[in-house]
C-alpha atoms as a PDB file:
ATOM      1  CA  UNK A   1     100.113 118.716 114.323  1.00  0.00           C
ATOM      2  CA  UNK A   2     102.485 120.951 116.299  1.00  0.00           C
ATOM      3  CA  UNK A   3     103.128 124.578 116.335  1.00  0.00           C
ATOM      4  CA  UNK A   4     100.133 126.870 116.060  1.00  0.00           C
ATOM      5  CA  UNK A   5     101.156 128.481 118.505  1.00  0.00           C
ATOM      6  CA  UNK A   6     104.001 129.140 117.612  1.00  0.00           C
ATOM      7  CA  UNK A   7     102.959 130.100 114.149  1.00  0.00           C
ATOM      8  CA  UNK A   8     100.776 132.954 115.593  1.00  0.00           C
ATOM      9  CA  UNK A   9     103.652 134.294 117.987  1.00  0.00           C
ATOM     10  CA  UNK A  10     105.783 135.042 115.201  1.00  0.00           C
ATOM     11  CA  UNK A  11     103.001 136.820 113.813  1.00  0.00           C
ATOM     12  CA  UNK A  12     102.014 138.933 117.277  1.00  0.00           C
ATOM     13  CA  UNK A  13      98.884 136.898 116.807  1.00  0.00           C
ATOM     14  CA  UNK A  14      96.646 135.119 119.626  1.00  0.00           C
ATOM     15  CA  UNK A  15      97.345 131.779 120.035  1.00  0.00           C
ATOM     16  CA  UNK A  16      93.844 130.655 118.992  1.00  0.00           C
ATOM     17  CA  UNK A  17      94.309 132.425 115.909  1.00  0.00           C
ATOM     18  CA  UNK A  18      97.023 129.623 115.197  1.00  0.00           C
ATOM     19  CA  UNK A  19      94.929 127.033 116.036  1.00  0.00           C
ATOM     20  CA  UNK A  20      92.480 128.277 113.540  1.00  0.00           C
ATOM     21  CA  UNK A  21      94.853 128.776 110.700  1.00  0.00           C
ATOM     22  CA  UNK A  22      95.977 124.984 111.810  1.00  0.00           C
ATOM     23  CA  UNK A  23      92.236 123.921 110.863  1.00  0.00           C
ATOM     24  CA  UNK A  24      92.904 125.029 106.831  1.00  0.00           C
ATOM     25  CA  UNK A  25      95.769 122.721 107.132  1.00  0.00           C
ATOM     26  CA  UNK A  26      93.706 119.697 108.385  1.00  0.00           C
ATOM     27  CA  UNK A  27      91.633 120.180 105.045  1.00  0.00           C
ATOM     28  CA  UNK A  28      94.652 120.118 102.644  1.00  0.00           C
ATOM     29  CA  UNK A  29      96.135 117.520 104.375  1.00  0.00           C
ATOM     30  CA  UNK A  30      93.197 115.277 104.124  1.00  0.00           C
ATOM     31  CA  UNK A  31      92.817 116.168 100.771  1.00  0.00           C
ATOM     32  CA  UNK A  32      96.153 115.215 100.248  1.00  0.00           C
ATOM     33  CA  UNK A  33      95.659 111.944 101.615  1.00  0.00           C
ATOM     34  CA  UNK A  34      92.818 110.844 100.039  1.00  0.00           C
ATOM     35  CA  UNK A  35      94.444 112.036  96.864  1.00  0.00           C
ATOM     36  CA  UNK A  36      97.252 109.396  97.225  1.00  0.00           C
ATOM     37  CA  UNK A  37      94.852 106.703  98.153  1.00  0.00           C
ATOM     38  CA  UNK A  38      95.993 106.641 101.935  1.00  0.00           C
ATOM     39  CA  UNK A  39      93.230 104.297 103.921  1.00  0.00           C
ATOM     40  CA  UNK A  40      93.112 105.233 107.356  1.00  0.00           C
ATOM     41  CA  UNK A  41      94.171 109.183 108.499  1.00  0.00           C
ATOM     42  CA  UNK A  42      94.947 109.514 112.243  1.00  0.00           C
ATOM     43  CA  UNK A  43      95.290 113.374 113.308  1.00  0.00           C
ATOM     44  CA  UNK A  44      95.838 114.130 116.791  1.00  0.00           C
ATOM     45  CA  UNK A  45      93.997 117.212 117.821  1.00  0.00           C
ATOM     46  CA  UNK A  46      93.593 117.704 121.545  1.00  0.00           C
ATOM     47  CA  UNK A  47      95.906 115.264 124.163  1.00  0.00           C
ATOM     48  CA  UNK A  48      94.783 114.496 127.547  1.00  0.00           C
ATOM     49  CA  UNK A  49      98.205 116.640 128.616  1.00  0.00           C
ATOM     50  CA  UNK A  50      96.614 119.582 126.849  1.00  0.00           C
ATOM     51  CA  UNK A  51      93.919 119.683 129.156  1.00  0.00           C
ATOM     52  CA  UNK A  52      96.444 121.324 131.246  1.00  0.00           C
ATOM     53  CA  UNK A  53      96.877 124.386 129.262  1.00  0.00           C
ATOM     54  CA  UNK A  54      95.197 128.074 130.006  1.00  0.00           C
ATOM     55  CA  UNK A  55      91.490 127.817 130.168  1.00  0.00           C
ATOM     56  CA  UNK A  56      90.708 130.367 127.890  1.00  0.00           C
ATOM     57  CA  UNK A  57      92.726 128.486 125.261  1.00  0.00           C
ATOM     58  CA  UNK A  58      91.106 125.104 125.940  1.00  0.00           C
ATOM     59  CA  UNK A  59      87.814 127.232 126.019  1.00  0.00           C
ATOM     60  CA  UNK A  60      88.454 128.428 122.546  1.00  0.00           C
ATOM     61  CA  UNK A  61      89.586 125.046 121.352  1.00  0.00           C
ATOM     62  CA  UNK A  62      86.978 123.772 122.310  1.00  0.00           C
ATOM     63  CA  UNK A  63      84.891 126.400 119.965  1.00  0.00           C
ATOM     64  CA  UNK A  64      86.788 125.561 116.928  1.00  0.00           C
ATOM     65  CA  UNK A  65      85.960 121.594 117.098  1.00  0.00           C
ATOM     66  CA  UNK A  66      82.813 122.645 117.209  1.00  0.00           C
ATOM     67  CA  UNK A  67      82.751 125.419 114.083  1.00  0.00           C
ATOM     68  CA  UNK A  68      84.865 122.456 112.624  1.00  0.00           C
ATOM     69  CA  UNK A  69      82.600 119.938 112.698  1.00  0.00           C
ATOM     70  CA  UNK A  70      79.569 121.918 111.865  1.00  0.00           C
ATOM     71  CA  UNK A  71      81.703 123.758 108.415  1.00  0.00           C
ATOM     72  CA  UNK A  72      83.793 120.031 106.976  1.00  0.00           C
ATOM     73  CA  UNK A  73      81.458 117.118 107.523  1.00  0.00           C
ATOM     74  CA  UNK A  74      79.607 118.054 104.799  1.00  0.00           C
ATOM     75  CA  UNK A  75      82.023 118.097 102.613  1.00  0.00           C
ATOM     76  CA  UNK A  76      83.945 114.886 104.225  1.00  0.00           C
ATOM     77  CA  UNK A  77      80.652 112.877 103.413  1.00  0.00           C
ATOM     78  CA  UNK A  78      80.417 114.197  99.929  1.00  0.00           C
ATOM     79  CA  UNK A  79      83.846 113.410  99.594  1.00  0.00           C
ATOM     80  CA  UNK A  80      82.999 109.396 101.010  1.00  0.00           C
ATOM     81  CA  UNK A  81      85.401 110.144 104.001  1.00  0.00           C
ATOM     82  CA  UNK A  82      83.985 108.400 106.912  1.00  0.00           C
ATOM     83  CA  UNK A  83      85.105 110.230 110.601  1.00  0.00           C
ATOM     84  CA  UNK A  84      85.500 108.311 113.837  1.00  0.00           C
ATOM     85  CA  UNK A  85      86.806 110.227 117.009  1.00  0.00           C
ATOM     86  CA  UNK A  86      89.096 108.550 119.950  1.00  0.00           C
ATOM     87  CA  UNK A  87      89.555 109.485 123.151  1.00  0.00           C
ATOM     88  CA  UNK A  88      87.993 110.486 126.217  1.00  0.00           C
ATOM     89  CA  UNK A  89      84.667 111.717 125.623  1.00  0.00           C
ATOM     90  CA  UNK A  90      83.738 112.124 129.112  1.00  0.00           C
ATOM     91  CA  UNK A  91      85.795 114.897 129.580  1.00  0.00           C
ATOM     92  CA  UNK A  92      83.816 117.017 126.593  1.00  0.00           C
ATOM     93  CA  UNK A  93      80.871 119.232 126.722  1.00  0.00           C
ATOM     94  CA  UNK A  94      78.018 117.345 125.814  1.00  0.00           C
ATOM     95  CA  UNK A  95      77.007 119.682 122.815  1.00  0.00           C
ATOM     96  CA  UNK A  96      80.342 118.313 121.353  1.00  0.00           C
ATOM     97  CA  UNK A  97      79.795 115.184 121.965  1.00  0.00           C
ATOM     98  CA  UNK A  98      76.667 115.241 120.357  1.00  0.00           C
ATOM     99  CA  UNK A  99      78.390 116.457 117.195  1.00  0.00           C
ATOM    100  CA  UNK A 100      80.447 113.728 117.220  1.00  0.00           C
ATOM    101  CA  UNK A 101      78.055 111.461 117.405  1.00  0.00           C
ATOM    102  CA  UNK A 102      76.592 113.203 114.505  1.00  0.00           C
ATOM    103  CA  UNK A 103      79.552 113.435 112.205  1.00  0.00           C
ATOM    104  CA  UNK A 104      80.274 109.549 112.912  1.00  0.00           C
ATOM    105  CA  UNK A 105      76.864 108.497 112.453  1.00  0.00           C
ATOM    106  CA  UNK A 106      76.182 110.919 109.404  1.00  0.00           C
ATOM    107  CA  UNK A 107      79.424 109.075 107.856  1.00  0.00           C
ATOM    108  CA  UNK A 108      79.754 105.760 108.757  1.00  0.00           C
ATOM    109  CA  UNK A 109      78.990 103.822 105.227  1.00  0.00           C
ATOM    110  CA  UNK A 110      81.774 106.245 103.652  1.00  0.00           C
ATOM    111  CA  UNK A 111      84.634 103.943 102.535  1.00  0.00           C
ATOM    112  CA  UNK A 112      87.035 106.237 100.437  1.00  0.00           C
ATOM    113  CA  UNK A 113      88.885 107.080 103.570  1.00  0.00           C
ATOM    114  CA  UNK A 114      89.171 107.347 107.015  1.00  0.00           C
ATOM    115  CA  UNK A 115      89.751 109.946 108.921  1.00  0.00           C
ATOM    116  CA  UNK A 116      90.283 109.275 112.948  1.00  0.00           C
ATOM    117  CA  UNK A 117      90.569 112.546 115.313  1.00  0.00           C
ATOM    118  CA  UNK A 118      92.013 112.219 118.577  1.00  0.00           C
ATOM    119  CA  UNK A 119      90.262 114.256 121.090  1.00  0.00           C
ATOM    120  CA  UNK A 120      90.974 114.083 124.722  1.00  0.00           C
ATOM    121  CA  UNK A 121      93.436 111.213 123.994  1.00  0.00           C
ATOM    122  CA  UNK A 122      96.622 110.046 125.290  1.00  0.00           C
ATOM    123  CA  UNK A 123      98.624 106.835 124.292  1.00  0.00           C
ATOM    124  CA  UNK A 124      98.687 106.396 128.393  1.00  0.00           C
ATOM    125  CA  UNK A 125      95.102 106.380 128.940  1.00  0.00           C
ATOM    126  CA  UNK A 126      94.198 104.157 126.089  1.00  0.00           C
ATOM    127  CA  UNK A 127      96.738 101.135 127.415  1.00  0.00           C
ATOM    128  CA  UNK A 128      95.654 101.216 131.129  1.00  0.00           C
ATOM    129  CA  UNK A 129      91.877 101.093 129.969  1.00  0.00           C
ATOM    130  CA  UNK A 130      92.378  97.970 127.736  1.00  0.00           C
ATOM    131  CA  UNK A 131      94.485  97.025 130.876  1.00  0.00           C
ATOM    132  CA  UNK A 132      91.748  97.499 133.475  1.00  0.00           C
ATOM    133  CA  UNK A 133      88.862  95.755 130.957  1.00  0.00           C
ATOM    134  CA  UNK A 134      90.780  92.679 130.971  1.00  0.00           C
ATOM    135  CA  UNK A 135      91.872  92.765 134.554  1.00  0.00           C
ATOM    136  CA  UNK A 136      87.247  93.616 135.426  1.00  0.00           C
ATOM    137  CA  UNK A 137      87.239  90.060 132.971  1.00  0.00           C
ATOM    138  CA  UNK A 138      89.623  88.430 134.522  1.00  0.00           C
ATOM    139  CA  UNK A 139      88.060  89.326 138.427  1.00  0.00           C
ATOM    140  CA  UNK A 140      85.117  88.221 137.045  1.00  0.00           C
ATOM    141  CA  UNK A 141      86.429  84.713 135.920  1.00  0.00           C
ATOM    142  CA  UNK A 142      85.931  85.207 132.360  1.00  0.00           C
ATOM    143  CA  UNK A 143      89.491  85.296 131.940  1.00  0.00           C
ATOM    144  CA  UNK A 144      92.763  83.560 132.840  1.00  0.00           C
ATOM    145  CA  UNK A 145      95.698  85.740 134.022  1.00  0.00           C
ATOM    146  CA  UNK A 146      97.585  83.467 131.644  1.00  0.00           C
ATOM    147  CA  UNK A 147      95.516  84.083 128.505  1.00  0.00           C
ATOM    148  CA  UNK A 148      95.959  87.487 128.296  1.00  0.00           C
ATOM    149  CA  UNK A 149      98.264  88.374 125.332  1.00  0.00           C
ATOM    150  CA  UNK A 150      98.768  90.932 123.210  1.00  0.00           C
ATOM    151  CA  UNK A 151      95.740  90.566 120.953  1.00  0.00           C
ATOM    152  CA  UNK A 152      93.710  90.351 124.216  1.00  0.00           C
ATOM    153  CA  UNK A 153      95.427  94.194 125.143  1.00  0.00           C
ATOM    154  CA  UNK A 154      94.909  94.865 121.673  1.00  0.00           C
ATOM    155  CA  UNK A 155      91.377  94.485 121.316  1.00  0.00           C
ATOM    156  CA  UNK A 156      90.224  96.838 123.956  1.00  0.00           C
ATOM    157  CA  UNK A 157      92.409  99.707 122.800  1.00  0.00           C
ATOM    158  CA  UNK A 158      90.974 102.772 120.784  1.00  0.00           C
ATOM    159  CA  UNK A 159      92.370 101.496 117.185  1.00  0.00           C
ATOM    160  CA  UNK A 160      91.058  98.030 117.129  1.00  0.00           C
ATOM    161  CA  UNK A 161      90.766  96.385 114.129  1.00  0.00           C
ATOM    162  CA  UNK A 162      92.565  99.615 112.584  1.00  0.00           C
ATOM    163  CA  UNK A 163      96.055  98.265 110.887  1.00  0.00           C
ATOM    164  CA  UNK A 164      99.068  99.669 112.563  1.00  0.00           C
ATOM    165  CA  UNK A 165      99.650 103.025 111.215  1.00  0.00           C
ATOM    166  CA  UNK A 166     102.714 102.850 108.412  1.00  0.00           C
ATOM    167  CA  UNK A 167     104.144 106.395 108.880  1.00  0.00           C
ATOM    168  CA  UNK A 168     103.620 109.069 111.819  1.00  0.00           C
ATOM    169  CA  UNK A 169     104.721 112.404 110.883  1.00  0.00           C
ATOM    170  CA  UNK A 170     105.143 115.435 113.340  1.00  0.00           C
ATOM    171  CA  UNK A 171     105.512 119.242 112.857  1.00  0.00           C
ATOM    172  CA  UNK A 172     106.719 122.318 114.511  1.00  0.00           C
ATOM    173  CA  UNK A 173     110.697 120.757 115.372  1.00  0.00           C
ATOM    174  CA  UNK A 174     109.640 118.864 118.189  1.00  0.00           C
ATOM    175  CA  UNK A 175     111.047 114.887 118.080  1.00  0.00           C
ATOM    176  CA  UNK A 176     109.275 113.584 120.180  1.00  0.00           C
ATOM    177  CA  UNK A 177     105.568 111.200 120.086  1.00  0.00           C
ATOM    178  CA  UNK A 178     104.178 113.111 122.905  1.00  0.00           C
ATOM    179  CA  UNK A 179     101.723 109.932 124.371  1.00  0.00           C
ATOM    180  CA  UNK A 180     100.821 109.493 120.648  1.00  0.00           C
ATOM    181  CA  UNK A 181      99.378 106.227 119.980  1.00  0.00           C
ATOM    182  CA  UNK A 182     102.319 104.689 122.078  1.00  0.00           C
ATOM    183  CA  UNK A 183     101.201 100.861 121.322  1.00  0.00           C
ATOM    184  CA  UNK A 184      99.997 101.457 117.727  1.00  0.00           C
ATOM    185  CA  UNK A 185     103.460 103.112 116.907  1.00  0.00           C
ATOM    186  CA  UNK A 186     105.995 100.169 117.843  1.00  0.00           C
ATOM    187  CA  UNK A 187     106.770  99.683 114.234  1.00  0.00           C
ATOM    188  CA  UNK A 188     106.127 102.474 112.633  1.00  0.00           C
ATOM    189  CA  UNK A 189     108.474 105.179 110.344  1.00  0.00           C
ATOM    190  CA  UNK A 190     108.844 108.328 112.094  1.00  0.00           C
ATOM    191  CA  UNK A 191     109.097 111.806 110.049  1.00  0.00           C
ATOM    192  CA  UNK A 192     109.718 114.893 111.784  1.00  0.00           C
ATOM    193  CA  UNK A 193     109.665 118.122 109.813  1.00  0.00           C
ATOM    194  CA  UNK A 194     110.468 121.655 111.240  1.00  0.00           C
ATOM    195  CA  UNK A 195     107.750 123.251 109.605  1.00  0.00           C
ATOM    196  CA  UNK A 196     104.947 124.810 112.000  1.00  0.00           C
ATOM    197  CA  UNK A 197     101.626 123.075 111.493  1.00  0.00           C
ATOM    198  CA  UNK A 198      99.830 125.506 109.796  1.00  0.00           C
ATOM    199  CA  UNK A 199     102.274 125.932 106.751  1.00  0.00           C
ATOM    200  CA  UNK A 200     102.281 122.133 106.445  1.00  0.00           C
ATOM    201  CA  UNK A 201     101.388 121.487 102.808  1.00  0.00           C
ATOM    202  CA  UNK A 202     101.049 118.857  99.574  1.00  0.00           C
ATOM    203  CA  UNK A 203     104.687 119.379  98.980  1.00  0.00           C
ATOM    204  CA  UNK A 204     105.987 118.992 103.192  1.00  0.00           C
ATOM    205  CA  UNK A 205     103.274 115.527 102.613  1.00  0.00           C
ATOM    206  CA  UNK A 206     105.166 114.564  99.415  1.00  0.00           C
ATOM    207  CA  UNK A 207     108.201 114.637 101.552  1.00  0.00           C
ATOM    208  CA  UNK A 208     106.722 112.555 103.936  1.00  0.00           C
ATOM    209  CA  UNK A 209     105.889 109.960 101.558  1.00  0.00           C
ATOM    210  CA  UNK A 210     109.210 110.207 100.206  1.00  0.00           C
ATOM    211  CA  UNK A 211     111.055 109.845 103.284  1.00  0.00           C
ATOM    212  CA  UNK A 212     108.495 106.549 104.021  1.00  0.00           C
ATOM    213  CA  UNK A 213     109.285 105.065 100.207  1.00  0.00           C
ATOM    214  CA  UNK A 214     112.952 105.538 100.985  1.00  0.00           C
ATOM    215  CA  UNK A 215     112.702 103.157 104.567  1.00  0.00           C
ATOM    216  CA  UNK A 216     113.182  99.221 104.501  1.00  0.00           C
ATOM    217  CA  UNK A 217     110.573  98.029 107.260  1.00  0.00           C
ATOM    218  CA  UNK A 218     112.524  94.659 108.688  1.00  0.00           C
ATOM    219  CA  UNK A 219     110.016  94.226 111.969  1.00  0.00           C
ATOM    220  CA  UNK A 220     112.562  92.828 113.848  1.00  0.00           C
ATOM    221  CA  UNK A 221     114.003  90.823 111.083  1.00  0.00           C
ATOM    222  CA  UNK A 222     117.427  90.999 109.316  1.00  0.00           C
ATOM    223  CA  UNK A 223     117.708  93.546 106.039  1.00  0.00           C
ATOM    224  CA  UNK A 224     118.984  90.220 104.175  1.00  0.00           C
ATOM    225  CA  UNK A 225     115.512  87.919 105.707  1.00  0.00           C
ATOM    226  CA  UNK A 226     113.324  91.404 104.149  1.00  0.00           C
ATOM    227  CA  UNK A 227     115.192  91.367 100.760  1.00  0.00           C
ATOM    228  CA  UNK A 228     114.651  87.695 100.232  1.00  0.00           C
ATOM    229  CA  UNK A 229     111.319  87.830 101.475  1.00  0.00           C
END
């Protein structure tokens, strides 16, 4: 979801003023999800890289998840969205962690949709921790070297169990997956729009879904093996 801040520069705006307006997107776009029947949501909202950035910005990003969560989960659960969060908790204040726990526990029998929120999160991170679980197993001699595979990696990563996400879709310009889910991605369509996050709406998500109807997804095989298939 890229280019809040960007949005609010062109407007002689704060940057956090962005970031808010990027929050009104969120809603239509998971509106406009669960409109279409979409499953499973995945929105990346804070990467481990953005840690980095100016303290008062992370400071008052760090405000809005909150404001977020306490102003949409209500409506999510009426809605029957259910919300799960990934990513390094450690790293967050533990009032917001305690909201999180709130918002998944609140909705976790919701089945209409869900909606996953990466927070603290970085494609990176997630590998090498699957990585170091099996390699604590495997020191342990609950594991064989050998018998570690790809569903063994798989397991331990943030998005287990979650189907491989069809389409990824980035604002803002950028081309680019920026440590996005970098093993869950491997087969999926990329769509890259230049519109700046917080003017993303139904119709830029219809063109999305266009662009994804349009693609022939081979996974490796020939476009004659798919068409007989």
């Amino acid at each position: 979801m890229d280019g809040n801040g960007r949005w609010a520069s062109r407007r002689a705006l704060p940057r956090h003023l962005g970031h808010r307006a990027g929050v009104r997107a969120v809603r239509a776009t998971v509106e406009g999800c669960a409109r279409r029947g979409v499953e499973a949501l995945t929105l990346f909202a804070f990467s481990s890289e953005n840690w980095g950035r100016p303290d008062e910005e992370v400071a008052r990003l760090m405000e809005l998840f909150v404001e977020a969560m306490d102003r949409e989960v209500d409506e999510l659960d009426r809605n029957g969205i259910r919300v799960r969060f990934i990513g390094e908790r450690a790293l967050l204040k533990p009032h917001l962690v305690e909201r999180i726990a709130a918002a998944e526990s609140r909705t976790a029998n919701n089945t209409q949709m869900t909606v996953y929120v990466a927070l603290s999160y970085g494609g990176r991170w997630d590998i090498v921790r699957s990585a170091r679980r099996l390699a604590a197993r495997a020191v342990a001699g609950e594991l064989r070297p050998e018998d570690i595979d790809e569903t063994a990696l798989a397991a331990g990563l943030e998005l287990a169990g979650v189907p491989d996400p069809d389409l990824f879709i980035r604002t803002g310009g950028e081309q680019r997956i920026s440590n996005f889910l970098l093993w869950n991605l491997a087969y999926t369509e990329l769509y890259f729009c230049d519109v700046l996050w917080p003017e993303f709406g139904d119709a830029d998500l219809e063109r999305a879904f266009h662009h994804f109807a349009s693609r022939q997804r081979r996974f490796g095989l020939t476009k004659d093996q798919v068409a007989g298939a």
